[in-house]
N, C-alpha and C. Protein backbone atom coordinates (compact mmCIF):
# COMPACT_ATOMS: atom_id res chain seq x y z
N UNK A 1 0.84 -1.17 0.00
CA UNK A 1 0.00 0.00 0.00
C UNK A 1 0.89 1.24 0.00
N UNK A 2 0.78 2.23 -0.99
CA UNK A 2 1.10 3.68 -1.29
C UNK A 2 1.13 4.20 -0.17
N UNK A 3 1.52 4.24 1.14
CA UNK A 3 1.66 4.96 2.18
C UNK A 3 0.79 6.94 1.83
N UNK A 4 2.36 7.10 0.96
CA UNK A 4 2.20 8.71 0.43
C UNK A 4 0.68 9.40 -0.55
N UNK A 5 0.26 8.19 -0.44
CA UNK A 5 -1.61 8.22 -1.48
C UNK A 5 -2.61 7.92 -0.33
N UNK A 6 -2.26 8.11 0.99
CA UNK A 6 -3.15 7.88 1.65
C UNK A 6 -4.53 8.68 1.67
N UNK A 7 -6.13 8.22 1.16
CA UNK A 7 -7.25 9.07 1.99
C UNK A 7 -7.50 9.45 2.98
N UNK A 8 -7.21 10.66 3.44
CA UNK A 8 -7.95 11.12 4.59
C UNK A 8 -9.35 10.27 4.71
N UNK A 9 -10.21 10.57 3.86
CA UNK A 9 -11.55 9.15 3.82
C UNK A 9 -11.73 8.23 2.79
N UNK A 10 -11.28 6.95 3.15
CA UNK A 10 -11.10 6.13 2.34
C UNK A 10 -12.73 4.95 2.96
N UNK A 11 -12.32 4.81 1.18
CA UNK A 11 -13.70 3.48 1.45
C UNK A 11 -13.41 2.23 2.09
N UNK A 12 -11.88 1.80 2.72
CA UNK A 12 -11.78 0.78 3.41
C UNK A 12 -12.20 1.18 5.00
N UNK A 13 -12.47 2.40 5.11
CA UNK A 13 -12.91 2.96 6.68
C UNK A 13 -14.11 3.86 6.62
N UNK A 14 -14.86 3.07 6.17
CA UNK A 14 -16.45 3.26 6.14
C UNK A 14 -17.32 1.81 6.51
N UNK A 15 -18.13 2.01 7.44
CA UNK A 15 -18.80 0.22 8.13
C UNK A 15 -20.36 1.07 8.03
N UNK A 16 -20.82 0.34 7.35
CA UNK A 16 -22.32 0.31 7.61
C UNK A 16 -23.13 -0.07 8.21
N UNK A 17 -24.22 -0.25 8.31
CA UNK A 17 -24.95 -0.92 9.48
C UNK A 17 -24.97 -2.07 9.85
N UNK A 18 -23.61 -1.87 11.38
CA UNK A 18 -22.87 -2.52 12.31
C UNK A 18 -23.72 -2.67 13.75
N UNK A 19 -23.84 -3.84 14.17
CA UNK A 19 -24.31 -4.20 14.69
C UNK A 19 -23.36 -4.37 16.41
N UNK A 20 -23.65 -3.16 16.73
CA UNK A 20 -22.64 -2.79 17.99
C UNK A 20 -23.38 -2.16 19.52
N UNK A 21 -23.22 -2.62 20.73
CA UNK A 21 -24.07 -2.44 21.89
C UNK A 21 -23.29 -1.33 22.73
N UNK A 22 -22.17 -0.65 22.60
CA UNK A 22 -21.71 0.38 23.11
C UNK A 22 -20.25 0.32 22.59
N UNK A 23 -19.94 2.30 23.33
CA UNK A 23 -18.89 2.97 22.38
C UNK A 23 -17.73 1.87 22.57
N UNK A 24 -17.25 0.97 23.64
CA UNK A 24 -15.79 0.44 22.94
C UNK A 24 -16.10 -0.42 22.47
N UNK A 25 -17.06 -1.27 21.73
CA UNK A 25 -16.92 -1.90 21.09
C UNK A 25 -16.82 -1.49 19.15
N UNK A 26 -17.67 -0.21 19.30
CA UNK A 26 -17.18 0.56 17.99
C UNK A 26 -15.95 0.72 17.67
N UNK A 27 -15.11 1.76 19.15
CA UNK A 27 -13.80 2.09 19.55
C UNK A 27 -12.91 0.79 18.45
N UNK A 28 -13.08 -0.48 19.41
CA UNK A 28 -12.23 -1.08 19.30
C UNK A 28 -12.32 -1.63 17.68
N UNK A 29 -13.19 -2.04 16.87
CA UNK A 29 -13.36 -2.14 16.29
C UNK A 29 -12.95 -1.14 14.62
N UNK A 30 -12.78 -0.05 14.67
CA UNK A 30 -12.81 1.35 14.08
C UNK A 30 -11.06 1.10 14.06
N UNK A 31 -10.40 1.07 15.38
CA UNK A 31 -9.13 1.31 15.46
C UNK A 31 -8.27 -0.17 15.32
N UNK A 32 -9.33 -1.62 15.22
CA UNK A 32 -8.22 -2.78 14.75
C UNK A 32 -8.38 -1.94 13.14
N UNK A 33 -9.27 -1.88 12.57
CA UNK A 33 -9.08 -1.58 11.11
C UNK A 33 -8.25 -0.67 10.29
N UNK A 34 -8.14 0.27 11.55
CA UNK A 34 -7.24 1.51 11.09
C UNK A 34 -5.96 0.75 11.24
N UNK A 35 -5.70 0.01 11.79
CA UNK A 35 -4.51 -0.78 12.53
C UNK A 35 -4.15 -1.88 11.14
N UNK A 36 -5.40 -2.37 10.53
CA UNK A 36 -4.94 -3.47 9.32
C UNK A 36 -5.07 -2.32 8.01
N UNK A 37 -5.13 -1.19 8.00
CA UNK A 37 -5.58 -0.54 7.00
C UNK A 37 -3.73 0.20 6.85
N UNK A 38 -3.41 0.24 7.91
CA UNK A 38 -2.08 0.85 7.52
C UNK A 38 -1.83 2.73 8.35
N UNK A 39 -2.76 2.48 8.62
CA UNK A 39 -2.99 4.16 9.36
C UNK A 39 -2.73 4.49 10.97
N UNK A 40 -3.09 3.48 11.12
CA UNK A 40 -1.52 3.75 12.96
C UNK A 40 -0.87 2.19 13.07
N UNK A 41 -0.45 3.08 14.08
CA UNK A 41 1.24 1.64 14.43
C UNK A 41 0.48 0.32 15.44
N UNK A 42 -0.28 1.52 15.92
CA UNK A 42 -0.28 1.06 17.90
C UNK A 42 -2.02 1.17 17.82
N UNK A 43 -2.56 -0.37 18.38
CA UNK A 43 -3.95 -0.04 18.18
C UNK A 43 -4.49 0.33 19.83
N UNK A 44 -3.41 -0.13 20.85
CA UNK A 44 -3.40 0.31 22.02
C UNK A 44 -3.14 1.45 22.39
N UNK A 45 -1.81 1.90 22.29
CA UNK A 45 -1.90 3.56 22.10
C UNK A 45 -3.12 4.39 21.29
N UNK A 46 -3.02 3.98 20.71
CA UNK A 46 -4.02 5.09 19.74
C UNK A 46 -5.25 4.65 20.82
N UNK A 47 -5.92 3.84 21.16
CA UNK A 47 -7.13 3.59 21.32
C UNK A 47 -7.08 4.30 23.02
N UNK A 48 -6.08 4.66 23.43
CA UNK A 48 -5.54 4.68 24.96
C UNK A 48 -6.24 6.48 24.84
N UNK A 49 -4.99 6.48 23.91
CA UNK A 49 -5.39 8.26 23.72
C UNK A 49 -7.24 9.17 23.30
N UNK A 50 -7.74 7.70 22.56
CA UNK A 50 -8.95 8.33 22.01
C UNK A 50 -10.13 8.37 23.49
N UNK A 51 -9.58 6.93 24.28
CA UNK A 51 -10.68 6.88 25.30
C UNK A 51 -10.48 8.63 26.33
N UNK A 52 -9.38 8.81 26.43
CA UNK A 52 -8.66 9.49 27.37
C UNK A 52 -9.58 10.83 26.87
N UNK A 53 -9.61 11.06 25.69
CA UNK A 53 -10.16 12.49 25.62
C UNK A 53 -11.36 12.28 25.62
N UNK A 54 -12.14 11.14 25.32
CA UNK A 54 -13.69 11.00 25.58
C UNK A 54 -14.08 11.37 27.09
N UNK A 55 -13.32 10.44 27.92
CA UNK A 55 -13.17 10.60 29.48
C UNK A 55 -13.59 12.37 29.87
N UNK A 56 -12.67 13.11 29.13
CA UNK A 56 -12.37 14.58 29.57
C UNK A 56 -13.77 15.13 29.12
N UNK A 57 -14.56 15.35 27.89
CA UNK A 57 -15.93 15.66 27.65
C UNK A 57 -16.39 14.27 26.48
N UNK A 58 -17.43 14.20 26.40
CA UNK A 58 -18.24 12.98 25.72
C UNK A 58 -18.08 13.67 24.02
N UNK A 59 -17.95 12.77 23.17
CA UNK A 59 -17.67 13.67 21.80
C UNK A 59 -19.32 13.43 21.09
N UNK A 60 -19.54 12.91 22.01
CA UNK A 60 -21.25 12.99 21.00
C UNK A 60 -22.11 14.36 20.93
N UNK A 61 -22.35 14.51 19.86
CA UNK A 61 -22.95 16.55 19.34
C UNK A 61 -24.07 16.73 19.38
N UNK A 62 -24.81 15.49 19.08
CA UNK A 62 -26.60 15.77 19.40
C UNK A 62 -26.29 15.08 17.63
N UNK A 63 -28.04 15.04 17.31
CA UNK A 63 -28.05 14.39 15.83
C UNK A 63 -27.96 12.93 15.83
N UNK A 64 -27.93 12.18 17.00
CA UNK A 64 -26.93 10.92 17.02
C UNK A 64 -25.72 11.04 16.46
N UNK A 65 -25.14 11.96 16.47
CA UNK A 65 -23.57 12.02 15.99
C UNK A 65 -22.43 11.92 16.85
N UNK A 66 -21.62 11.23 16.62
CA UNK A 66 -20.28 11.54 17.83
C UNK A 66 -18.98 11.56 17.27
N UNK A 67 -18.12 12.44 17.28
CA UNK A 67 -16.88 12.07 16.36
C UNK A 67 -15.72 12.16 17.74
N UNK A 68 -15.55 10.74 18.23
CA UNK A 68 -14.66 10.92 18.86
C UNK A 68 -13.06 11.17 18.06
N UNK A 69 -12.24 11.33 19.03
CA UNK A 69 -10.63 11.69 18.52
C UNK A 69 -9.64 11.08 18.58
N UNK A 70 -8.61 11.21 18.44
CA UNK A 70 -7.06 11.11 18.83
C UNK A 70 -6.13 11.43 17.73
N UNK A 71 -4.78 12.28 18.86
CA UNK A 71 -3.84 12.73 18.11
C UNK A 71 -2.49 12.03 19.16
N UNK A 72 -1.96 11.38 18.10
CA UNK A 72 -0.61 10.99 18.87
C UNK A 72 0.48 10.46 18.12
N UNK A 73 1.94 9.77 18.25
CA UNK A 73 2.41 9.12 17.50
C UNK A 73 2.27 8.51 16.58
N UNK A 74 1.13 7.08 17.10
CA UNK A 74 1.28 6.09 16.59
C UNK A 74 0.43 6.19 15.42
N UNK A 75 -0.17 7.61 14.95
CA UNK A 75 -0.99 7.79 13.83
C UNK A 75 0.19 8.02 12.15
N UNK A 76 0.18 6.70 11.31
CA UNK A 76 0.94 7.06 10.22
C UNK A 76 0.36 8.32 9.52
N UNK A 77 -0.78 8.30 9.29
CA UNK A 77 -0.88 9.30 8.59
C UNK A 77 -3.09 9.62 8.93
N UNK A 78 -2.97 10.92 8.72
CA UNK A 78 -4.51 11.76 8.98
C UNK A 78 -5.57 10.85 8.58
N UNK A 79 -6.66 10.28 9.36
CA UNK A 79 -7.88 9.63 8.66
C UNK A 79 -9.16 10.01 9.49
N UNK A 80 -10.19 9.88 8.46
CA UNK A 80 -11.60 9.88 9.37
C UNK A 80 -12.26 8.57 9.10
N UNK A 81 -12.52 7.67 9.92
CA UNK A 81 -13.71 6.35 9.79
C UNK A 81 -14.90 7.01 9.61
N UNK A 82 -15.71 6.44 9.53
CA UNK A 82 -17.17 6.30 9.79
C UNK A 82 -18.02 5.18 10.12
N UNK A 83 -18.55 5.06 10.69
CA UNK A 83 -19.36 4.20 11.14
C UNK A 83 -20.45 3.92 11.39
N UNK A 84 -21.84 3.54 10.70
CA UNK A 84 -22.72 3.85 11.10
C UNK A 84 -23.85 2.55 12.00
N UNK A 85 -24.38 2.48 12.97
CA UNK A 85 -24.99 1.25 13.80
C UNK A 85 -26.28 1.05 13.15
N UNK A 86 -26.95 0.01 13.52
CA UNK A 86 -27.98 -0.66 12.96
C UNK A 86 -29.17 0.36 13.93
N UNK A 87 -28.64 0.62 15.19
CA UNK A 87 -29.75 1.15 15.56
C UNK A 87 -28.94 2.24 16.88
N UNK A 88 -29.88 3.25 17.48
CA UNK A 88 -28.87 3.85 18.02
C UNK A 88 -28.25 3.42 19.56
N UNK A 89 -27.13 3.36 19.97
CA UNK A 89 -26.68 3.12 20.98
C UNK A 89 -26.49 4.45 21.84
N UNK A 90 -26.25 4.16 23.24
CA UNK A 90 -25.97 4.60 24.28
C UNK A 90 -24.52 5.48 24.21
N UNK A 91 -24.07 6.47 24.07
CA UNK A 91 -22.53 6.79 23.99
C UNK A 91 -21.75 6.39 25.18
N UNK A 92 -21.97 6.73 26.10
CA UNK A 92 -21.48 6.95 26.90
C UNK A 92 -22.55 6.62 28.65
N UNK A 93 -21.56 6.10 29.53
CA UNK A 93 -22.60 5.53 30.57
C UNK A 93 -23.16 7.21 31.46
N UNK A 94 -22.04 7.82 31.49
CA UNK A 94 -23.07 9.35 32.31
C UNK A 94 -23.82 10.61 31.02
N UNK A 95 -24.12 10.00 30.13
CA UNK A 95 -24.87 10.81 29.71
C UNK A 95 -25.59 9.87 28.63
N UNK A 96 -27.12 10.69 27.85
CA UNK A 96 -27.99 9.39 28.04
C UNK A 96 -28.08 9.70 26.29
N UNK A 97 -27.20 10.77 25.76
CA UNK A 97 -26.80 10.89 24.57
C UNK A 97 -26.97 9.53 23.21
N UNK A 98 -27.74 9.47 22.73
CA UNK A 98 -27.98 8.25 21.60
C UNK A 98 -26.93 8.65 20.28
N UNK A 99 -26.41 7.79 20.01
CA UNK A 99 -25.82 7.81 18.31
C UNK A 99 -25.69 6.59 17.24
N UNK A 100 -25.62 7.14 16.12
CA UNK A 100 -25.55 6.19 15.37
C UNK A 100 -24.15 6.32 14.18
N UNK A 101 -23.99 7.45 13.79
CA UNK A 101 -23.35 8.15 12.99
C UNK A 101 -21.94 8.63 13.92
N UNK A 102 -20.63 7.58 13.52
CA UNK A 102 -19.96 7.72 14.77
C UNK A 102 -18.86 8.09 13.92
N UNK A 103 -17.77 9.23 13.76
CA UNK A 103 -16.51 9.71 13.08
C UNK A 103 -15.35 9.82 13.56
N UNK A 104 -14.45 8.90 13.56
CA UNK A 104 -13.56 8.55 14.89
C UNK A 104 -12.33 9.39 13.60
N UNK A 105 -11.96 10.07 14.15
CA UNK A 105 -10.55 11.21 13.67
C UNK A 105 -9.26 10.75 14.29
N UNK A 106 -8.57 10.47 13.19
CA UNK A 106 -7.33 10.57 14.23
C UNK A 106 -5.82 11.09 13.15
N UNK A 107 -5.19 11.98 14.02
CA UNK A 107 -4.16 12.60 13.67
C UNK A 107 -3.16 12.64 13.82
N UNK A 108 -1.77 12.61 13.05
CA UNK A 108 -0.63 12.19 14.01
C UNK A 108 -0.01 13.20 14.80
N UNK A 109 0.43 13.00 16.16
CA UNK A 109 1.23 13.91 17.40
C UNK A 109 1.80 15.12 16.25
N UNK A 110 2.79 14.75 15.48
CA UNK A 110 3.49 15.94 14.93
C UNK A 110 2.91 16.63 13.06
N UNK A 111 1.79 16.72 13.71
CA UNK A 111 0.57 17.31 12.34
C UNK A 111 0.58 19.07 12.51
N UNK A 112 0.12 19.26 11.28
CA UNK A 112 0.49 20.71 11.14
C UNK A 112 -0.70 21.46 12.17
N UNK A 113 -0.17 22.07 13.03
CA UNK A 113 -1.28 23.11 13.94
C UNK A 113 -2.45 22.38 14.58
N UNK A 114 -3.44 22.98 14.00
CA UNK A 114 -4.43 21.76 15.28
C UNK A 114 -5.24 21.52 14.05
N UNK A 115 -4.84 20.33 13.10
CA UNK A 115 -5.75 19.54 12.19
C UNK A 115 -6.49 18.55 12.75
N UNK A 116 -6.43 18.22 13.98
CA UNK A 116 -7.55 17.58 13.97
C UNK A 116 -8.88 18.50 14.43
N UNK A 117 -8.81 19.85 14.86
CA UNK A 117 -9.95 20.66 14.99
C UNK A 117 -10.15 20.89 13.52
N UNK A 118 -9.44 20.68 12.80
CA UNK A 118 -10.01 21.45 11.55
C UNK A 118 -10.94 20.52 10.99
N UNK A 119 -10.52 19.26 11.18
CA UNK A 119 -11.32 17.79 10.44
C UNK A 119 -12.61 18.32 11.24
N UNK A 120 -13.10 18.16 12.56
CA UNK A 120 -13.64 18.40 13.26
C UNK A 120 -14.89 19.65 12.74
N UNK A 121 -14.05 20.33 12.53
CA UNK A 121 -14.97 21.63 12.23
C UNK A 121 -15.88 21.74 11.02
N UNK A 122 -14.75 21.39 10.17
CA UNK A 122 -14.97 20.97 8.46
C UNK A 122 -16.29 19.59 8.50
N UNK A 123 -16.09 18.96 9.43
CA UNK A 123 -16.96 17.66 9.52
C UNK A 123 -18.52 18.37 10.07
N UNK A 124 -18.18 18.73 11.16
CA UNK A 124 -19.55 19.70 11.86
C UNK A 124 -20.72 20.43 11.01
N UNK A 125 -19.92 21.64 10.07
CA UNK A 125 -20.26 22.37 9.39
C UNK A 125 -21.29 21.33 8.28
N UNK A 126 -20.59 20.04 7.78
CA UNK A 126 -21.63 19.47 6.79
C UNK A 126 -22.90 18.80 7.64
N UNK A 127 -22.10 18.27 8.93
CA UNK A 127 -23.33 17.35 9.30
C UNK A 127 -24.34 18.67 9.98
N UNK A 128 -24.46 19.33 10.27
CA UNK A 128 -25.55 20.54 10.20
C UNK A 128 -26.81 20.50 9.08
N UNK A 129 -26.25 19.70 7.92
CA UNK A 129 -26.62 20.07 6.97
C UNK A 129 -27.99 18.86 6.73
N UNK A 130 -28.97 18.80 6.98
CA UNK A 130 -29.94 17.72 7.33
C UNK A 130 -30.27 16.55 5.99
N UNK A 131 -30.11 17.10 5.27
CA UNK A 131 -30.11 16.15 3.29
C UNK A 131 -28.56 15.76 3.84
N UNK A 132 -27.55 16.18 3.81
CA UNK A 132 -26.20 15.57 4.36
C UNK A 132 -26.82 14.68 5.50
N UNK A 133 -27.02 14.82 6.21
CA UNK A 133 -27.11 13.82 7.84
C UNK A 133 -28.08 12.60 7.01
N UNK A 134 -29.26 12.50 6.14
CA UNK A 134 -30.08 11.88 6.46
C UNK A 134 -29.58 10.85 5.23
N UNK A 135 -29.06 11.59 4.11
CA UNK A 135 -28.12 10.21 2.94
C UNK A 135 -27.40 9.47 4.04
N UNK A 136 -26.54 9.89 5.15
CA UNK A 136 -25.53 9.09 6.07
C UNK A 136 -26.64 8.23 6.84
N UNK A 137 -27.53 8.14 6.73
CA UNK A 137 -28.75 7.11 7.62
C UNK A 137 -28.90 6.00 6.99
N UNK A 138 -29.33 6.49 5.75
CA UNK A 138 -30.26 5.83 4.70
C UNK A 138 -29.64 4.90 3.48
N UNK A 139 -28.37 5.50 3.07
CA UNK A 139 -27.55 5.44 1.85
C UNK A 139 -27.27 3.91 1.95
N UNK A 140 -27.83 2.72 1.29
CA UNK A 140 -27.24 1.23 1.45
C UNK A 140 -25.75 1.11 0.88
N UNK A 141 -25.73 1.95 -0.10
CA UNK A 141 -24.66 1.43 -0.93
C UNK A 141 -23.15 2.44 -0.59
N UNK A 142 -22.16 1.71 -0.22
CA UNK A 142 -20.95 2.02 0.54
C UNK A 142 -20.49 3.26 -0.53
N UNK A 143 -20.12 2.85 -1.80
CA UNK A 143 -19.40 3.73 -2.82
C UNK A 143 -20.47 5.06 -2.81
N UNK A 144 -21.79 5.26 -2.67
CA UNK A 144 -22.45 6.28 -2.63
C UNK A 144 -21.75 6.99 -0.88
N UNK A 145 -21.71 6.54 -0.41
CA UNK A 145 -21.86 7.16 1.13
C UNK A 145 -20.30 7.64 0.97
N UNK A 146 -19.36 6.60 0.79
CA UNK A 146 -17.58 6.97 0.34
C UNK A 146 -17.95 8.56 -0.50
N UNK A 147 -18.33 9.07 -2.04
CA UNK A 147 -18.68 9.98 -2.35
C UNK A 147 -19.25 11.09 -1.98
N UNK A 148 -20.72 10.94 -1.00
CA UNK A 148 -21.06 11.64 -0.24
C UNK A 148 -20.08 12.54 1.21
N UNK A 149 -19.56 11.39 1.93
CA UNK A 149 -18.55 11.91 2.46
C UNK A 149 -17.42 12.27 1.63
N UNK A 150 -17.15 12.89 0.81
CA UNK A 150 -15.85 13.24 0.60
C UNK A 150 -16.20 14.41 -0.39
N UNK A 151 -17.45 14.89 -0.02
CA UNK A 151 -17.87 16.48 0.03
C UNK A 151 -17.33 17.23 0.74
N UNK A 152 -17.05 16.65 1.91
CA UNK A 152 -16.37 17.49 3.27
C UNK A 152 -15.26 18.00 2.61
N UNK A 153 -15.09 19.19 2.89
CA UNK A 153 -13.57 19.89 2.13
C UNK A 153 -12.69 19.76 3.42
N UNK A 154 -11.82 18.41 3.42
CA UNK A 154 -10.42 18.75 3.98
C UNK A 154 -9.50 18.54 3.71
């Protein structure tokens, strides 16, 4: 694999309706793939760092949306997953927050300035967008939803 051709959103890190009962099992799941996909080193580190900032505030936005994070080493290079559940789950045990539509970001430690707010922001700004949110519900077919996401300008 082209290391230097990497997608920020690639169609090998897009899961459709996944059949998952809470966030680490998404977690873990999201980050073995990033892990066989070529996009971090460390599926422990990385996964260490993403819980750690969930811990600090919950990344779920309302919408059923949640784009949790991480920025650290073991990230080869910038990606966004997606993930979407069969039905909505629980995010998190202290807050009663539902999602389905889950965007796990992750960036490497020595990335230019703060790109992973920018993914973040750039990501926000579309899912606002309710014809955007509701193709990410509905859309069966992977290569449509891969396209759709990669409207996002980042």
């Amino acid at each position: 694999m082209d290391r230097l051709n990497k997608e920020v959103i690639a169609k090998e890190m897009i899961f459709l309706d996944k059949n998952f009962g809470n966030q680490d099992e998404i977690l873990n799941f999201i980050v073995e793939n990033a892990k066989k996909n070529g996009y971090i080193l460390d599926e422990a580190v990385f996964l260490k760092s993403v819980k750690k900032r969930e811990e600090e505030v919950s990344t779920a936005i309302g919408y059923s949306i949640a784009i949790p994070h991480g920025k650290n080493e073991t990230v080869n290079f910038p990606f966004i997953s997606f993930v979407r559940t069969k039905k909505e789950i629980r995010w998190t045990e202290s807050n009663e927050e539902k999602v389905r539509l889950i965007f796990l970001i992750g960036v490497p430690e020595k990335s230019e300035g703060k790109l992973h707010l920018k993914f973040i922001s750039q990501l926000s700004k579309k899912l606002l967008d309710d014809n955007f949110r509701e193709k990410l519900l509905v859309e069966s077919d992977r290569n449509k939803v891969f396209t759709q996401l990669n409207l996002i300008e980042i």
